[in-house]
Protein backbone atom coordinates (compact mmCIF):
# COMPACT_ATOMS: atom_id res chain seq x y z
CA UNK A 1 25.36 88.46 -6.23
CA UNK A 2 24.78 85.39 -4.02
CA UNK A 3 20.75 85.93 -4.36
CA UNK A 4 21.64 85.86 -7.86
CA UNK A 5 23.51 82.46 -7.73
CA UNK A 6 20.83 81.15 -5.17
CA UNK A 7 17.32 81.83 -7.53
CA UNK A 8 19.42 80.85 -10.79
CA UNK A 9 20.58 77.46 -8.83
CA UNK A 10 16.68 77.26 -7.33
CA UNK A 11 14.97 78.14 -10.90
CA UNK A 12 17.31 75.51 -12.53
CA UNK A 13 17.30 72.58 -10.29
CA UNK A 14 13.00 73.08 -9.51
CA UNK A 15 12.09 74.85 -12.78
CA UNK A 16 14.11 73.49 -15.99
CA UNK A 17 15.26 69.60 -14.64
CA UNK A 18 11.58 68.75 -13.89
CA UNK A 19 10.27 70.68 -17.49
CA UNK A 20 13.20 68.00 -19.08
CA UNK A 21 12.41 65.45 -17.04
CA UNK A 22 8.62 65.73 -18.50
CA UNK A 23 9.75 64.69 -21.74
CA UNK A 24 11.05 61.23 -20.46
CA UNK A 25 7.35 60.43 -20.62
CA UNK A 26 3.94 60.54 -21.85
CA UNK A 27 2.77 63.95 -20.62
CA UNK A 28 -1.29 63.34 -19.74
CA UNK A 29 -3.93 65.62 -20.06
CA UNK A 30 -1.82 67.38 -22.96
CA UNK A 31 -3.06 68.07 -26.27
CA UNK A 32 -1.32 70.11 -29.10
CA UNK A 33 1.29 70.79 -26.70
CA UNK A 34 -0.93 72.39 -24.61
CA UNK A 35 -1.98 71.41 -20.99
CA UNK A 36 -5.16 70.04 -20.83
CA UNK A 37 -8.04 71.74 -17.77
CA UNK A 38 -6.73 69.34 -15.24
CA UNK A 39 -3.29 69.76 -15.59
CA UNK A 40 -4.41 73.70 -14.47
CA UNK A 41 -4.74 72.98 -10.70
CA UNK A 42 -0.72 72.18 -10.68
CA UNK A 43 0.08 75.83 -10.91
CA UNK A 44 -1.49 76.26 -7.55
CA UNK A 45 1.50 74.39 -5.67
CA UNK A 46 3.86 75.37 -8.01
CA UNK A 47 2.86 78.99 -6.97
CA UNK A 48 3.13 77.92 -3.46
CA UNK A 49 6.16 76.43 -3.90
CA UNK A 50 7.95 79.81 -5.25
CA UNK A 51 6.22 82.02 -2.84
CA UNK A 52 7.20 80.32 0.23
CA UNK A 53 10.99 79.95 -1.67
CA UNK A 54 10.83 83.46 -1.82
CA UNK A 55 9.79 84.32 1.82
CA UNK A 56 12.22 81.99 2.92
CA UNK A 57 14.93 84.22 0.63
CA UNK A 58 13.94 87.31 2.07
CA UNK A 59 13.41 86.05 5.72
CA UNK A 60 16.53 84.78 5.67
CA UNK A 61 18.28 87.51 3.80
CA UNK A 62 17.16 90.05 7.08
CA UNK A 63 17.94 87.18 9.84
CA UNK A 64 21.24 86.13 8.39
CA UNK A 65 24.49 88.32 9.92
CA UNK A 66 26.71 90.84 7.91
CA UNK A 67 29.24 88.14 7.50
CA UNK A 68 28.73 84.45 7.44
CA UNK A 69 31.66 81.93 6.27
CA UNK A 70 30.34 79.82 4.00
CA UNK A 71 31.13 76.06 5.34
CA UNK A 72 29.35 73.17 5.54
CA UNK A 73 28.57 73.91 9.30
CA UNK A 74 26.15 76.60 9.81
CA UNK A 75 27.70 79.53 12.06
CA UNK A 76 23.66 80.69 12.46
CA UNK A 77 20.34 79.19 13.70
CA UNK A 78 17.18 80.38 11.80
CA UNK A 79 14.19 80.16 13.86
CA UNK A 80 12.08 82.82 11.94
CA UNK A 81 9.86 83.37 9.15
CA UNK A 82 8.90 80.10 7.48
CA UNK A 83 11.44 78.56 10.61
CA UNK A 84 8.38 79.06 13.30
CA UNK A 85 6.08 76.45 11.20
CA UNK A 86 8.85 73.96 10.46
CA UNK A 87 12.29 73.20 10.44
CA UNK A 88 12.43 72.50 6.83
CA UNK A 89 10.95 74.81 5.13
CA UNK A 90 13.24 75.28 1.76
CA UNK A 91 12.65 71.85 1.30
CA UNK A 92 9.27 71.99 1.41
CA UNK A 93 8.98 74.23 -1.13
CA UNK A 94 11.01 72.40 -3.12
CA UNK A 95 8.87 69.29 -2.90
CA UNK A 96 5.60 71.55 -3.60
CA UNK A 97 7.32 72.95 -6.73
CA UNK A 98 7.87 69.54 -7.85
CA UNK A 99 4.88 67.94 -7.31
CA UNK A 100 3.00 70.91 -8.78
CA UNK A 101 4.91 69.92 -12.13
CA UNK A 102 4.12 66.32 -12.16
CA UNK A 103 0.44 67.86 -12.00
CA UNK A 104 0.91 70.24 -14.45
CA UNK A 105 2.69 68.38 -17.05
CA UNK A 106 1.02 65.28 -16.48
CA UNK A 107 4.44 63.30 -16.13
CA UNK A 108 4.64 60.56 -14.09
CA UNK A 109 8.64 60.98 -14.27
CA UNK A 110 8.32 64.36 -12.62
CA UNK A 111 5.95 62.40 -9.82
CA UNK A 112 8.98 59.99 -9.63
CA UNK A 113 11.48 62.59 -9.66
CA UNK A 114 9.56 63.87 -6.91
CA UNK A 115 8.58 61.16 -4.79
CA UNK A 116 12.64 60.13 -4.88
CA UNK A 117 13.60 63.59 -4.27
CA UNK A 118 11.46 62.93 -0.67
CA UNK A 119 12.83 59.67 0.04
CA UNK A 120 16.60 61.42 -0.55
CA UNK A 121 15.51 64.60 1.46
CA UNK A 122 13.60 62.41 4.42
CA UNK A 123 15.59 59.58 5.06
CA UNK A 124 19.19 61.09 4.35
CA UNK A 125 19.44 64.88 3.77
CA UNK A 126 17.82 66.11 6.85
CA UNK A 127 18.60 63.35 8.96
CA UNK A 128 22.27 64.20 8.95
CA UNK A 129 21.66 68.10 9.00
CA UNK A 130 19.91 67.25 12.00
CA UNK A 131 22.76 65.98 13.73
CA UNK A 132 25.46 68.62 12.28
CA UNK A 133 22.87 70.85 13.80
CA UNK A 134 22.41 69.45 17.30
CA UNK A 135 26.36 69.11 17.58
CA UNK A 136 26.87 72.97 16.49
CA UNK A 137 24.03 74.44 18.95
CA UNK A 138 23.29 71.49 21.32
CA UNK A 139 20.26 72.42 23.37
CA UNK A 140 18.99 75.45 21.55
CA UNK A 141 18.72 73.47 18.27
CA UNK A 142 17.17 70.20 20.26
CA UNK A 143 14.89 72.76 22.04
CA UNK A 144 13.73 73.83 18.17
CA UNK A 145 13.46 70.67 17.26
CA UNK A 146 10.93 69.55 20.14
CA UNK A 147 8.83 72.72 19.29
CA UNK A 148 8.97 72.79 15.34
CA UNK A 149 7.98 69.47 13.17
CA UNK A 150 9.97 68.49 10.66
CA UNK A 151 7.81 69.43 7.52
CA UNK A 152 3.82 70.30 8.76
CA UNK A 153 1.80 69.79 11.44
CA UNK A 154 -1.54 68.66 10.54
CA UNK A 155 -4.16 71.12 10.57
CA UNK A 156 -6.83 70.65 13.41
């Protein structure tokens, strides 16, 4: 039931707001309501962006205990799956679902939306989940956050 809750919330908030917001605007590259050929490579993050969604779902699905109370302080450190490349990995694919849009439908109100979305996320969100997470595990959660970036390393 709570996967249930999670994809509908996911598939709403990254799925349907950004196909709405794409009406605020001019959508380039369309014609006839279709997408036009370079509006095609935006279903290549917007791929990404569900796949690693749904590896984080099912990574954290077998890493998560039996029972977890649901509060807004985490009883449970994930380390794991996506968690060994970077420390925010939901939100990552979040951002790559998003930005795949403003590709795809040619909406440079879904490119806002997006590039907003990454201030928010950046400069509040994960800031202060940082700290609730340093003051809940201490030096096992600064210890992950020394190894693990915040988004990506570059690749070299």
């Amino acid at each position: 039931m709570v996967a249930i809750l999670v994809v509908s919330g996911f598939t709403l908030a990254h799925g349907v707001v950004p196909w709405a917001v794409s009406w605020l605007t001019q959508r380039h590259g369309w014609t006839g309501g279709r997408p036009g050929l370079w509006n095609l490579p935006g279903l290549v993050p917007v791929v990404a962006g569900a796949a690693g969604f749904a590896w984080i779902l099912v990574a954290g699905s077998a890493e998560t205990p039996q029972r977890v109370d649901l509060t807004l302080t985490p009883s449970f450190l994930l380390m794991r799956g996506p968690y060994r490349f970077t420390r925010n990995p939901m939100y990552g694919a979040e951002l790559t679902l998003w930005f795949g849009w403003a590709i795809w439908y040619g909406s440079v109100a879904v490119l806002s939306g997006c590039v907003v979305f990454w201030a928010v996320v950046n400069f509040v969100v994960v800031p202060r989940e940082e700290r609730t997470l340093e003051a809940q595990f201490g030096e096992a959660y600064r210890d992950y956050k020394a190894k693990k970036p915040r988004w990506f390393r570059p690749l070299s």
